[in-house]
Protein backbone atom coordinates (compact mmCIF):
# COMPACT_ATOMS: atom_id res chain seq x y z
CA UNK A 1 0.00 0.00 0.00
CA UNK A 2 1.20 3.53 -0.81
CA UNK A 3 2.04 6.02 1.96
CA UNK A 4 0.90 9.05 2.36
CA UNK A 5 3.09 12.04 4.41
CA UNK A 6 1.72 15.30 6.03
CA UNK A 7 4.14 18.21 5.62
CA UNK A 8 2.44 21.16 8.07
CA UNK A 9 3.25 24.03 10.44
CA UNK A 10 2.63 23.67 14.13
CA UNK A 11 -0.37 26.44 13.65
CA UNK A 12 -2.27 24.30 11.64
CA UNK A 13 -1.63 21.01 13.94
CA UNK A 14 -5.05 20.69 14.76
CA UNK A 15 -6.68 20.29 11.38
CA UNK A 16 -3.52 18.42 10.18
CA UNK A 17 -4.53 15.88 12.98
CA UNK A 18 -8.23 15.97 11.70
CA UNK A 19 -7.09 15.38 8.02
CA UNK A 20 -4.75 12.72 8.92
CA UNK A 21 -7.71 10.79 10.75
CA UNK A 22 -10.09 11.42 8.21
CA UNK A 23 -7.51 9.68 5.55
CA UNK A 24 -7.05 6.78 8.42
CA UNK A 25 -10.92 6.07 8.69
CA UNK A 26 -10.88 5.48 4.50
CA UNK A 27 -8.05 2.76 4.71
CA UNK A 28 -4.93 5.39 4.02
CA UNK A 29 -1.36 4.40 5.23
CA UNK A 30 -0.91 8.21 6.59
CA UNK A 31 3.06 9.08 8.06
CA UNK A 32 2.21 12.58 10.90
CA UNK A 33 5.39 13.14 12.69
CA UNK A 34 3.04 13.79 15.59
CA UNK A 35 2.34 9.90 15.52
CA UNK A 36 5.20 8.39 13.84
CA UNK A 37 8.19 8.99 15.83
CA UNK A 38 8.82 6.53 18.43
CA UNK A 39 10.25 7.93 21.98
CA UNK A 40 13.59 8.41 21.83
CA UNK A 41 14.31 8.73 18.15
CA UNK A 42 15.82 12.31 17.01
CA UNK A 43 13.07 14.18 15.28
CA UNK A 44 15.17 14.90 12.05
CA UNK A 45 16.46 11.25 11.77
CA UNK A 46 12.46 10.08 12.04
CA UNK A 47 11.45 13.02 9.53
CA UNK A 48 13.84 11.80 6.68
CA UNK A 49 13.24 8.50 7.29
CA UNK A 50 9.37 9.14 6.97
CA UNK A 51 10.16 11.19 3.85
CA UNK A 52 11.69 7.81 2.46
CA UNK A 53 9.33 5.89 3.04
CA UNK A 54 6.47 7.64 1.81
CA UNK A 55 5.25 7.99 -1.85
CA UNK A 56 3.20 11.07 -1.55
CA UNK A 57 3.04 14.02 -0.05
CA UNK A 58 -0.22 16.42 1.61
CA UNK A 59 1.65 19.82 1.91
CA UNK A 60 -0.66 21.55 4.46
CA UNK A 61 -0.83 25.94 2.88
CA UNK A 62 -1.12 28.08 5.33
CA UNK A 63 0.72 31.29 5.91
CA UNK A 64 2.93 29.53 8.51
CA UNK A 65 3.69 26.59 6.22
CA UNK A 66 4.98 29.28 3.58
CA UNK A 67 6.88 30.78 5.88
CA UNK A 68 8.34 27.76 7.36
CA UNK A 69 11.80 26.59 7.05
CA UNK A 70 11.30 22.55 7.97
CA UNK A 71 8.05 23.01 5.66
CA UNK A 72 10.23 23.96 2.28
CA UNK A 73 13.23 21.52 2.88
CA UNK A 74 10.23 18.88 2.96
CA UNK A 75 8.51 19.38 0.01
CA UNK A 76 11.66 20.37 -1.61
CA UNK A 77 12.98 16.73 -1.23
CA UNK A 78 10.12 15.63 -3.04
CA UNK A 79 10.30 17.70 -5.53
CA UNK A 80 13.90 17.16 -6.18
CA UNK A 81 13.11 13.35 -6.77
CA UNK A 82 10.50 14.01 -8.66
CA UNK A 83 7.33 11.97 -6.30
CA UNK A 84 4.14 13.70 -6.24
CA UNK A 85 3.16 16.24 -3.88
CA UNK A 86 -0.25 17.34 -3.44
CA UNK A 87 -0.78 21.25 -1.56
CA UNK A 88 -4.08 21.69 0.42
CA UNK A 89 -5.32 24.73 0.79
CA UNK A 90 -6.18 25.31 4.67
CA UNK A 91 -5.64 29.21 5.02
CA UNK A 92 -4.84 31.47 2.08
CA UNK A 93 -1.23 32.43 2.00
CA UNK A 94 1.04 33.42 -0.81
CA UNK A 95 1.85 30.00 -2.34
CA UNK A 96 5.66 29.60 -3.26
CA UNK A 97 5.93 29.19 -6.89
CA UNK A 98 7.02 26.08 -7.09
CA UNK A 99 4.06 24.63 -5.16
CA UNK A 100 1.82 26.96 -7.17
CA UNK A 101 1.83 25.54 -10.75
CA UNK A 102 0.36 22.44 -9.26
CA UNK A 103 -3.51 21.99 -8.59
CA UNK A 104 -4.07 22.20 -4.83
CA UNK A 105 -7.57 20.60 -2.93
CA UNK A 106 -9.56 23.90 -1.21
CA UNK A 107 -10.32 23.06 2.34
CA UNK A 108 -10.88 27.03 2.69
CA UNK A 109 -13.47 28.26 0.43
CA UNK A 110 -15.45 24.72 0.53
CA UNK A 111 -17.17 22.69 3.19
CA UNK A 112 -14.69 19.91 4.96
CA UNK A 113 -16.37 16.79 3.54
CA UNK A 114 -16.79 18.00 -0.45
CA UNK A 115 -12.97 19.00 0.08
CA UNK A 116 -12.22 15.76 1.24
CA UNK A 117 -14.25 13.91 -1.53
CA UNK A 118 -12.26 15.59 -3.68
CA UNK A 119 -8.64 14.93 -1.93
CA UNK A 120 -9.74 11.00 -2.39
CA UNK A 121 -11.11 11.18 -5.76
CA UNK A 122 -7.45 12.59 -6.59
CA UNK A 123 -5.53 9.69 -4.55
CA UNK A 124 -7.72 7.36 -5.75
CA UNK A 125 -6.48 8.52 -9.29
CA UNK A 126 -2.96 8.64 -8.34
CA UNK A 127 -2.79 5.24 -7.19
CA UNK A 128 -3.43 5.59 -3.27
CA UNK A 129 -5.76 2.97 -1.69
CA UNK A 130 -8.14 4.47 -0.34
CA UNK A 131 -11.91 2.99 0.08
CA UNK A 132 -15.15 4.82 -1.81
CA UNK A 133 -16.76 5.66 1.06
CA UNK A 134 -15.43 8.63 2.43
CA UNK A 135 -15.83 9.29 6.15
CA UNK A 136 -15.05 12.70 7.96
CA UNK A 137 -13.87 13.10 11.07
CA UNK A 138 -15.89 16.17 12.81
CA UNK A 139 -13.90 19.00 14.25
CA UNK A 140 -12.40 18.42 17.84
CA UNK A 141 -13.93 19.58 20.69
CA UNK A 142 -11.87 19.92 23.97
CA UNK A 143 -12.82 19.30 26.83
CA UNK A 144 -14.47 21.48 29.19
CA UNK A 145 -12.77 23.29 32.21
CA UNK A 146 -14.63 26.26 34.15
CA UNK A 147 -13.67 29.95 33.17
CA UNK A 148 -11.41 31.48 35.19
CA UNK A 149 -12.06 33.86 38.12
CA UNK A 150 -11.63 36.83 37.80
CA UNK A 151 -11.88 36.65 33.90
CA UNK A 152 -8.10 37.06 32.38
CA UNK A 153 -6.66 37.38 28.85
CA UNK A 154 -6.02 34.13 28.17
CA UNK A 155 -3.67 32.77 24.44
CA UNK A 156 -5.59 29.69 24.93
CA UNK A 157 -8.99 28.71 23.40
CA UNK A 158 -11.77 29.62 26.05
CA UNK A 159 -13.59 26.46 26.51
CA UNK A 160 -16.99 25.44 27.57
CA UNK A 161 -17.47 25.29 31.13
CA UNK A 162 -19.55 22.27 32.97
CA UNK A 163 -23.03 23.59 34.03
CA UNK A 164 -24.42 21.73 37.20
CA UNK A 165 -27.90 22.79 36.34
CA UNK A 166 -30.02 24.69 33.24
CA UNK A 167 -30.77 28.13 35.10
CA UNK A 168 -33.87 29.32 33.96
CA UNK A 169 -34.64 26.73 31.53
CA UNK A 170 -35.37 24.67 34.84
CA UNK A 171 -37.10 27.37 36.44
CA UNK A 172 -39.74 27.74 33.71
CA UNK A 173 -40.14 24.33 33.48
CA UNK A 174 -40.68 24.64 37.52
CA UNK A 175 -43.02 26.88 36.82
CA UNK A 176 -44.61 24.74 34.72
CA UNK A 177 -45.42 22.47 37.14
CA UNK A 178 -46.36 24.29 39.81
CA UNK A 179 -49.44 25.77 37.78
CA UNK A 180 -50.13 22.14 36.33
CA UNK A 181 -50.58 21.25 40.35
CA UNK A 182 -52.66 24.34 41.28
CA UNK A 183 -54.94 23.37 38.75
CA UNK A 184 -54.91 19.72 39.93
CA UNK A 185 -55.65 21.23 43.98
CA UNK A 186 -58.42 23.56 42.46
CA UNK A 187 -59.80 20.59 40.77
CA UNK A 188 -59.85 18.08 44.16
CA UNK A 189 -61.30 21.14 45.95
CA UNK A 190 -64.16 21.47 43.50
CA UNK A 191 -64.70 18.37 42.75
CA UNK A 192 -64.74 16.09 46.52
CA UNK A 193 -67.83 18.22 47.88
CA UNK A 194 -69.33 17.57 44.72
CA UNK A 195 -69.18 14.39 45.46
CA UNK A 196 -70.12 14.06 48.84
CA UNK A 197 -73.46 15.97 47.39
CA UNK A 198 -74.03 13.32 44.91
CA UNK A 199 -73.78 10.79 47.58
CA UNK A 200 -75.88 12.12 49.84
CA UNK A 201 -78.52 12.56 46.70
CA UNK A 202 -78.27 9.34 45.80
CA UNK A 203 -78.36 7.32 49.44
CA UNK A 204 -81.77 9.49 49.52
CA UNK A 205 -83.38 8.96 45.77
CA UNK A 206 -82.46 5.14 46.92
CA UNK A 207 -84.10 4.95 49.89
CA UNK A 208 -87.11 6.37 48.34
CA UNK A 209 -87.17 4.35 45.50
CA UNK A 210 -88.01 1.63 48.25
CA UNK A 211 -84.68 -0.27 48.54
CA UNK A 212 -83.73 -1.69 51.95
CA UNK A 213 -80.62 0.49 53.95
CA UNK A 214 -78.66 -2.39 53.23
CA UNK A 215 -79.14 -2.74 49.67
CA UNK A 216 -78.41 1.24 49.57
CA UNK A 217 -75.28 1.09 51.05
CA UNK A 218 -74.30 -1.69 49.00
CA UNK A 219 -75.02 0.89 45.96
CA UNK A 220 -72.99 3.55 47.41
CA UNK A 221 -69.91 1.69 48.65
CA UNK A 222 -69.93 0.53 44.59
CA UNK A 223 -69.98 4.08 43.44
CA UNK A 224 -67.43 5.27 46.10
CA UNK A 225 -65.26 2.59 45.11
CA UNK A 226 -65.76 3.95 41.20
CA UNK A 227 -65.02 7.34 42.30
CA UNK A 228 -61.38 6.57 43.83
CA UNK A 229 -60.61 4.55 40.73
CA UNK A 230 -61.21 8.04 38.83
CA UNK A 231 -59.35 10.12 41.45
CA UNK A 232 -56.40 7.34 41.48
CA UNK A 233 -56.45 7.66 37.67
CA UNK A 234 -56.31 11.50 37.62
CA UNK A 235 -53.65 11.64 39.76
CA UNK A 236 -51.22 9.40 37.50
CA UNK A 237 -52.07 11.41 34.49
CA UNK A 238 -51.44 14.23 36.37
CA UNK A 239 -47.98 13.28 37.96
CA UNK A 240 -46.80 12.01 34.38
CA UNK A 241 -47.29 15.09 32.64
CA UNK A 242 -45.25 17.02 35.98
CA UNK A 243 -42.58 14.19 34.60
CA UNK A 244 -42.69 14.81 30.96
CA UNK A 245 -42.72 18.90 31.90
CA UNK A 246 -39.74 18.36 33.97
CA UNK A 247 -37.84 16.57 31.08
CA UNK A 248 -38.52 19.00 28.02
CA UNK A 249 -37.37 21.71 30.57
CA UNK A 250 -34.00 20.30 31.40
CA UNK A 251 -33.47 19.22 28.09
CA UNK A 252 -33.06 22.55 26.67
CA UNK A 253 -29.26 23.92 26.73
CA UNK A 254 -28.36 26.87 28.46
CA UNK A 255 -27.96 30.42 26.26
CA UNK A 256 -25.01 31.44 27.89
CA UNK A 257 -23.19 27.81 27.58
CA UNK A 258 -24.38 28.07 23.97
CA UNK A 259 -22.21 31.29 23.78
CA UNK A 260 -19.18 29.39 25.30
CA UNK A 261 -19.33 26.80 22.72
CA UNK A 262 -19.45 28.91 19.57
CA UNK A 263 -16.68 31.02 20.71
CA UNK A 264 -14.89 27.98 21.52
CA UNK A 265 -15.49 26.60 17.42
CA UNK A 266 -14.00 29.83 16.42
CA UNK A 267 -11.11 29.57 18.42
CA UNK A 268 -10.55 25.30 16.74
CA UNK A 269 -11.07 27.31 13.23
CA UNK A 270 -14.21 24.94 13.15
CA UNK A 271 -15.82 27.61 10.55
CA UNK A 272 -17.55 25.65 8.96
CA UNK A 273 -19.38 24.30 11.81
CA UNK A 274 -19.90 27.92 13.97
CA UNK A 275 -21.32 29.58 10.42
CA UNK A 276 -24.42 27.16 10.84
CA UNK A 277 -25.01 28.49 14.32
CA UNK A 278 -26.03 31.71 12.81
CA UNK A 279 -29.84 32.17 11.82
CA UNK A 280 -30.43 32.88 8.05
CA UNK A 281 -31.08 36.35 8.99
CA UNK A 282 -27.90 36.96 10.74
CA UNK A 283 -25.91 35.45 7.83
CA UNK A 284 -28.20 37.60 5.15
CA UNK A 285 -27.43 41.00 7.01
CA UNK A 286 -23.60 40.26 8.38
CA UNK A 287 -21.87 37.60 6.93
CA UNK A 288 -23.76 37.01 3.53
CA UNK A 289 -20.94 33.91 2.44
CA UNK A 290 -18.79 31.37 4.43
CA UNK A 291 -15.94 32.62 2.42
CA UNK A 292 -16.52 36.25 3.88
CA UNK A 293 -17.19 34.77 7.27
CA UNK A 294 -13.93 32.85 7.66
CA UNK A 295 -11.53 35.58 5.87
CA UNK A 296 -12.81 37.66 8.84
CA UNK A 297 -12.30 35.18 11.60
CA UNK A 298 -9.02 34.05 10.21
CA UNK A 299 -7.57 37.67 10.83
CA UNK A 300 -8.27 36.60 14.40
CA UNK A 301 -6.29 34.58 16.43
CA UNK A 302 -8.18 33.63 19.38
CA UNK A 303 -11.38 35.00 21.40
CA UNK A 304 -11.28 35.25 24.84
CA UNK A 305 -14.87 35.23 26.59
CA UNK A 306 -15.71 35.90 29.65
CA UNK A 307 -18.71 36.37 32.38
CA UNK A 308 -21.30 35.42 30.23
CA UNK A 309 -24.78 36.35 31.81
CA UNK A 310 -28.11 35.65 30.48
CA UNK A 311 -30.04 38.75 30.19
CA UNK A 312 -33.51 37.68 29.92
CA UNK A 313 -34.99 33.92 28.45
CA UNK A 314 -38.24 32.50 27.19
CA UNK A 315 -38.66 28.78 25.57
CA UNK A 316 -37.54 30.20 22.34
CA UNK A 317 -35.72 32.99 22.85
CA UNK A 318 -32.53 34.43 24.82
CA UNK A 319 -30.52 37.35 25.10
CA UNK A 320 -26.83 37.01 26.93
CA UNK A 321 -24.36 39.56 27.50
CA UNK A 322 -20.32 38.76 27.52
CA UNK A 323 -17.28 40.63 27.50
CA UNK A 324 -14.64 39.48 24.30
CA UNK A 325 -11.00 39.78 23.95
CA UNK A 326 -9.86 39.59 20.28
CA UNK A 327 -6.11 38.55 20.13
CA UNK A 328 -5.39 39.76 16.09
CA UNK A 329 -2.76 38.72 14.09
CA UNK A 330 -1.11 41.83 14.41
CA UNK A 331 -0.14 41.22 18.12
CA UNK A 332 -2.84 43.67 19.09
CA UNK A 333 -6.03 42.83 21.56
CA UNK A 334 -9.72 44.18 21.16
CA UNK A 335 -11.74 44.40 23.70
CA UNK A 336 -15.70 44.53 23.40
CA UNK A 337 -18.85 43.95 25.08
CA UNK A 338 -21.01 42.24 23.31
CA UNK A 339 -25.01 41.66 23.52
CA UNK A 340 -26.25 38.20 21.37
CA UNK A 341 -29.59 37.71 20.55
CA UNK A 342 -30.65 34.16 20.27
CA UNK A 343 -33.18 32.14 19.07
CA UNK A 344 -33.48 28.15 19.91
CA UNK A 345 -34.30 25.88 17.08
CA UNK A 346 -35.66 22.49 18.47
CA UNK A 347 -35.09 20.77 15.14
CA UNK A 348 -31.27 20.45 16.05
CA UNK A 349 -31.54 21.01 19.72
CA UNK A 350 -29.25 24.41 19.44
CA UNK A 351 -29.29 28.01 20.01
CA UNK A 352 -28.84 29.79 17.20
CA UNK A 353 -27.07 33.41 16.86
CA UNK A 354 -29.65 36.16 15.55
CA UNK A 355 -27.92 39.40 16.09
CA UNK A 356 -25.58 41.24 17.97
CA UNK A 357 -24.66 44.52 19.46
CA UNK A 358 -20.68 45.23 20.40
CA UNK A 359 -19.30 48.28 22.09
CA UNK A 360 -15.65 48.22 22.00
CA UNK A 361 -14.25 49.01 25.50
């Protein structure tokens, strides 16, 4: 089988990882120095080695690839003995011209999985095994840790904090059922001396339709007993719907974690991924293109959040307040306030992003 190696800079580790895992779920032989060099062997020594023993190379562009020394001297050597390298366009950069007269797979401008469809289609062609049925690998999510207190400029990726409970989801879903249980308590109230009437009515329309007192109470112990089967009944239907209440409340995410977690796609350069969080409207009015929408996030190079408060919160709707740090490219750092209105779409189960209002600080 032929083997495939993953020239990249450490920037672009993450999706280099991703692409490398993706190519490993279809059947690829894939060389990633982050894998492929046993403890204890010298880094260079495992590099060239890898570079020998592979047939084809995945140059990872970015930027920092172009820029990177290690980077060159790898695809170089292929190119010097003439094996096939094949660029992949992650983050537009000014391609060297040597890499530029050949035809690169866009990972930018296109979704992850038609990308890859096409990277495979193109191996395929070239002679790498690789099966038909392509399978992506979704972008990684790291795991959650709480934000820090007091809130600090941070390098790192903020990341989405555990949540012991759902906030006011629970509470109106509390709410819920304490009005489905004052109507049940209004109900009894009404209902038991309404009762006790009818029994009294009917012990007497008994008694003077000529039955004997025994034969009457006979009657009336039958109804009573009918009566408590209804009332038992009642109740159950009444303490399952508290249960189902209970569960649709707690099963809808909270506004501000929702916050957390797109900020936290932005900072993995999960684009593609965070651009569906945004309601049609927001995209029509902001960010009309993913293309548009990722050439401004990629002048970013990570967002710091912090205190995220929920402002106010219905079953559909949610408006959160947060403070952002924007660490540019430059070296520079923005801060903002920032107001997100949000709009929960029970078809996928998310909050989605409907507008926003930022005051720079």
């Amino acid at each position: 089988m032929k083997r495939i190696f993953i020239s990249y800079s450490r920037r672009d580790k993450q999706f280099a990882t991703r692409l490398a895992q993706s190519l490993t779920n279809n059947g690829a032989d894939v060389w990633i120095d982050m894998e492929d060099i046993p403890a204890g062997v010298k880094w260079s020594t495992a590099i060239q080695q890898g570079l020998k023993t592979c047939d084809i190379m995945l140059v990872i562009v970015s930027p920092d690839a172009m820029q990177s020394t290690n980077v060159e001297d790898e695809w170089q050597y292929y190119l010097d003995r003439g094996k096939p390298i094949l660029p992949i366009l992650w983050r537009p950069a000014d391609m060297h011209f040597q890499l530029n007269r050949i035809q690169y797979i866009d990972f930018h401008s296109q979704s992850y999985e038609t990308a890859l469809r096409q990277l495979v289609d193109e191996m395929q062609r070239q002679g790498i095994d690789i099966e038909e049925t392509v399978q992506a690998v979704p972008p990684v999510v790291q795991a959650p840790r709480p934000v820090a207190t007091p809130p600090t400029v941070s390098s790192q990726p903020p990341l989405a904090r555990p949540r012991s409970n759902r906030g006011l989801s629970i509470a109106i879903g509390a709410g819920v059922v304490i009005i489905i249980a004052a109507v049940v308590v209004v109900v009894l109230l009404n209902v038991l001396p309404s009762q006790q009437q009818n029994a009294q009515n009917t012990e007497v329309a008994l008694l003077n339709a000529g039955l004997t007192q025994t034969a009457a109470e006979r009657q009336l112990e039958l109804e009573a007993s009918q009566t408590a089967i209804a009332y038992r009944d009642q109740i159950a239907a009444t303490a399952e719907a508290i249960k189902l209440t209970e569960t649709a409340a707690a099963a809808i995410p909270s506004p501000d974690q929702a916050v957390l977690d797109y900020y936290a796609l932005i900072n993995q350069h999960a684009y593609y991924t965070s651009y569906a969080l945004l309601t049609e409207r927001f995209r029509t009015e902001r960010s009309p293109s993913q293309a548009e929408y990722e050439s401004f996030w990629l002048t970013v190079t990570t967002v710091v959040v912090e205190s995220p408060a929920i402002l106010s919160q219905t079953s559909d709707r949610a408006s959160v307040q947060c403070t952002l740090t924007f660490n540019m490219n430059t070296g520079s750092s923005l801060r903002y306030t920032q107001q997100l209105e949000m709009i929960y779409d029970s078809t996928t189960g998310h909050w989605l992003i409907d507008a926003t209002v930022t005051t720079r600080i």
